[in-house]
Protein backbone atom coordinates (compact mmCIF):
# COMPACT_ATOMS: atom_id res chain seq x y z
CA UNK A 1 0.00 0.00 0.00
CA UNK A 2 2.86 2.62 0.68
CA UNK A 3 2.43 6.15 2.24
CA UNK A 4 0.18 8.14 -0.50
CA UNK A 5 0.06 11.38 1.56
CA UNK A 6 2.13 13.06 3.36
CA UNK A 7 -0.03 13.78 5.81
CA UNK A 8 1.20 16.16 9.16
CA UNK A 9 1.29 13.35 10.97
CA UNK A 10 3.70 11.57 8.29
CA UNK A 11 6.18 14.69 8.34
CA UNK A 12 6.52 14.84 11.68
CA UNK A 13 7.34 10.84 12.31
CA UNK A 14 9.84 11.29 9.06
CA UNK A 15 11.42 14.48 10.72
CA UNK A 16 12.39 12.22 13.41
CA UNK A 17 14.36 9.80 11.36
CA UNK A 18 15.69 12.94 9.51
CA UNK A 19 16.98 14.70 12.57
CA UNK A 20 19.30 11.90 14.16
CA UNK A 21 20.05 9.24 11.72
CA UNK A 22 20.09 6.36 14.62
CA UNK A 23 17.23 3.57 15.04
CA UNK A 24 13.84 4.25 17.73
CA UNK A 25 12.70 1.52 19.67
CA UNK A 26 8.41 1.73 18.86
CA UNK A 27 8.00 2.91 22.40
CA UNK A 28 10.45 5.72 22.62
CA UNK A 29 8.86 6.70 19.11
CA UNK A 30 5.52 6.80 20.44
CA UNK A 31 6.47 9.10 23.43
CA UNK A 32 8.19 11.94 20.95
CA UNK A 33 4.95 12.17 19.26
CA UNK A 34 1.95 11.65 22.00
CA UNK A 35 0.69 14.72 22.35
CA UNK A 36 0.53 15.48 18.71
CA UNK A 37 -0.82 11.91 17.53
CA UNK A 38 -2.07 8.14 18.91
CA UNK A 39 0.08 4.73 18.92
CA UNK A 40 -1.86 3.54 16.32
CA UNK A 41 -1.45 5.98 13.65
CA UNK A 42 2.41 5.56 14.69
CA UNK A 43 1.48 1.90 13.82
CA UNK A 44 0.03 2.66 10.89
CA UNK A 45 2.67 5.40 9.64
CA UNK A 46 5.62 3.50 10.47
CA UNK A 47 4.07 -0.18 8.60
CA UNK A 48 3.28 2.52 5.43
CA UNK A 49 7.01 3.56 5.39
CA UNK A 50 8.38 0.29 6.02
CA UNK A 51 6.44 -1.20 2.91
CA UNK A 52 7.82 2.06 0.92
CA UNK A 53 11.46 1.69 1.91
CA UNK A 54 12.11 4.26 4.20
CA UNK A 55 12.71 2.78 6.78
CA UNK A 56 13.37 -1.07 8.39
CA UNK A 57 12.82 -2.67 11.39
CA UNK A 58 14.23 -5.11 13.64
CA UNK A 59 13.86 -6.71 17.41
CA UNK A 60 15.98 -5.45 19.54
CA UNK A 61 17.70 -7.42 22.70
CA UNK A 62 14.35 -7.59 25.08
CA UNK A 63 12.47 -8.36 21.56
CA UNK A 64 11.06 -4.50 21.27
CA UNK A 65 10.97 -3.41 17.65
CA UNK A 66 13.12 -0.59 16.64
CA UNK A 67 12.93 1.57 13.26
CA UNK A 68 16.16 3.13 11.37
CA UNK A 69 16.15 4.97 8.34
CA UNK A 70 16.36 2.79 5.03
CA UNK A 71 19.37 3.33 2.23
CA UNK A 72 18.71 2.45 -1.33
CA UNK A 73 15.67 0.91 -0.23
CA UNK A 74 12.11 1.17 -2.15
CA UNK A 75 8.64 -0.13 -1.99
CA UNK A 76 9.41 -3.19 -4.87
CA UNK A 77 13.44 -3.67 -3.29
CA UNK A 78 14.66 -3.83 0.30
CA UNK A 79 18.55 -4.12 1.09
CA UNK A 80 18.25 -4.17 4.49
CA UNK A 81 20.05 -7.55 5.27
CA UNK A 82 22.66 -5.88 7.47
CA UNK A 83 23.80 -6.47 11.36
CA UNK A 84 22.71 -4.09 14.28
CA UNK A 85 24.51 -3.30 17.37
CA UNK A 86 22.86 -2.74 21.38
CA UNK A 87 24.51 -1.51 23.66
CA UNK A 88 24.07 -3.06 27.11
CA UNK A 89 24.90 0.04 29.15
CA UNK A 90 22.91 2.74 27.39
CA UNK A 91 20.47 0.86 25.22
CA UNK A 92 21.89 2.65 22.29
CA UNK A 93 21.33 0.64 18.95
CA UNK A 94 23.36 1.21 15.38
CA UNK A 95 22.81 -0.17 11.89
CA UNK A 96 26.24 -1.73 11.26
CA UNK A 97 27.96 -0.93 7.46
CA UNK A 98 28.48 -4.55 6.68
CA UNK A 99 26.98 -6.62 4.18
CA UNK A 100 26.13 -9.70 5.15
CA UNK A 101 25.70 -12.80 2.97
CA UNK A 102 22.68 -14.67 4.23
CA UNK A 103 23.33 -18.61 2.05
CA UNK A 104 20.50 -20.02 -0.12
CA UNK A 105 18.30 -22.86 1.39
CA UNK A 106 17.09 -25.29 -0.70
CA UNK A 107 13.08 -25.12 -1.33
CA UNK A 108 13.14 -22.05 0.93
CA UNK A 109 13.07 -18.59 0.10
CA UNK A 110 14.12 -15.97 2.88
CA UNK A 111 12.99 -12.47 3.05
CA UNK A 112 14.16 -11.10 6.10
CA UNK A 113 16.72 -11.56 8.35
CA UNK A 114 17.57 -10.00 12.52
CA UNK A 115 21.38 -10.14 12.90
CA UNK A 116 21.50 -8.36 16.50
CA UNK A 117 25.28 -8.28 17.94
CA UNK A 118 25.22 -6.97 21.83
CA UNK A 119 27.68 -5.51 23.69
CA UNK A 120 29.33 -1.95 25.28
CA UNK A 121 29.10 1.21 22.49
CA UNK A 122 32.37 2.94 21.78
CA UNK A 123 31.23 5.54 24.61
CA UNK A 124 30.44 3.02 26.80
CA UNK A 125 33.38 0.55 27.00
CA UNK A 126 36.00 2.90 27.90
């Protein structure tokens, strides 16, 4: 289905992704935005830009979805099949800039894959 308008609601949610280019777990998401919208149109707007590529999600360490912003990703092509890093300290969480190579199954066709690494951030470890 794919965003069609780009609503108020839309901007703002995209703004946030625009502003800090790290990943939002779905609850810290919904607390930027409650007093201007309700957790289900965050729902709704963040499953529209998934489908259209702007943006991917994962599960995070306690199994909480988080959302990052999407490159070279569209509505017919996602290349989201990288790792993502937690940090155990300060709950911090990073797409990592590797590619990973996920094999071919026989009979089985994958679409998605969670490759979650956790550990201390940079800031964190020192």
């Amino acid at each position: 289905m794919g965003i069609i308008r780009k609503t108020k609601a839309v901007a703002t949610v995209l703004q946030i992704f625009e502003e800090k280019n790290e990943a939002k777990s779905v609850v810290h998401l919904i607390e930027l935005v409650k007093d201007k919208m309700n957790k289900t149109t965050v729902y709704r707007i963040l499953d529209r830009l998934e489908q259209d590529g702007t943006i991917h999600s994962f599960n995070g360490k306690d199994g909480l979805k988080w959302y990052a912003k999407s490159e070279g990703c569209s509505a017919s092509y996602h290349s989201d099949m990288h790792p993502h890093f937690q940090c155990t300290t300060c709950d911090k969480v990073e797409c990592l800039p590797f590619e990973i190579k996920i094999p071919s199954i026989k009979n089985h066709k994958v679409d998605s894959t969670d490759i979650l690494l956790i550990g201390q951030c940079e800031v964190c470890c020192v």
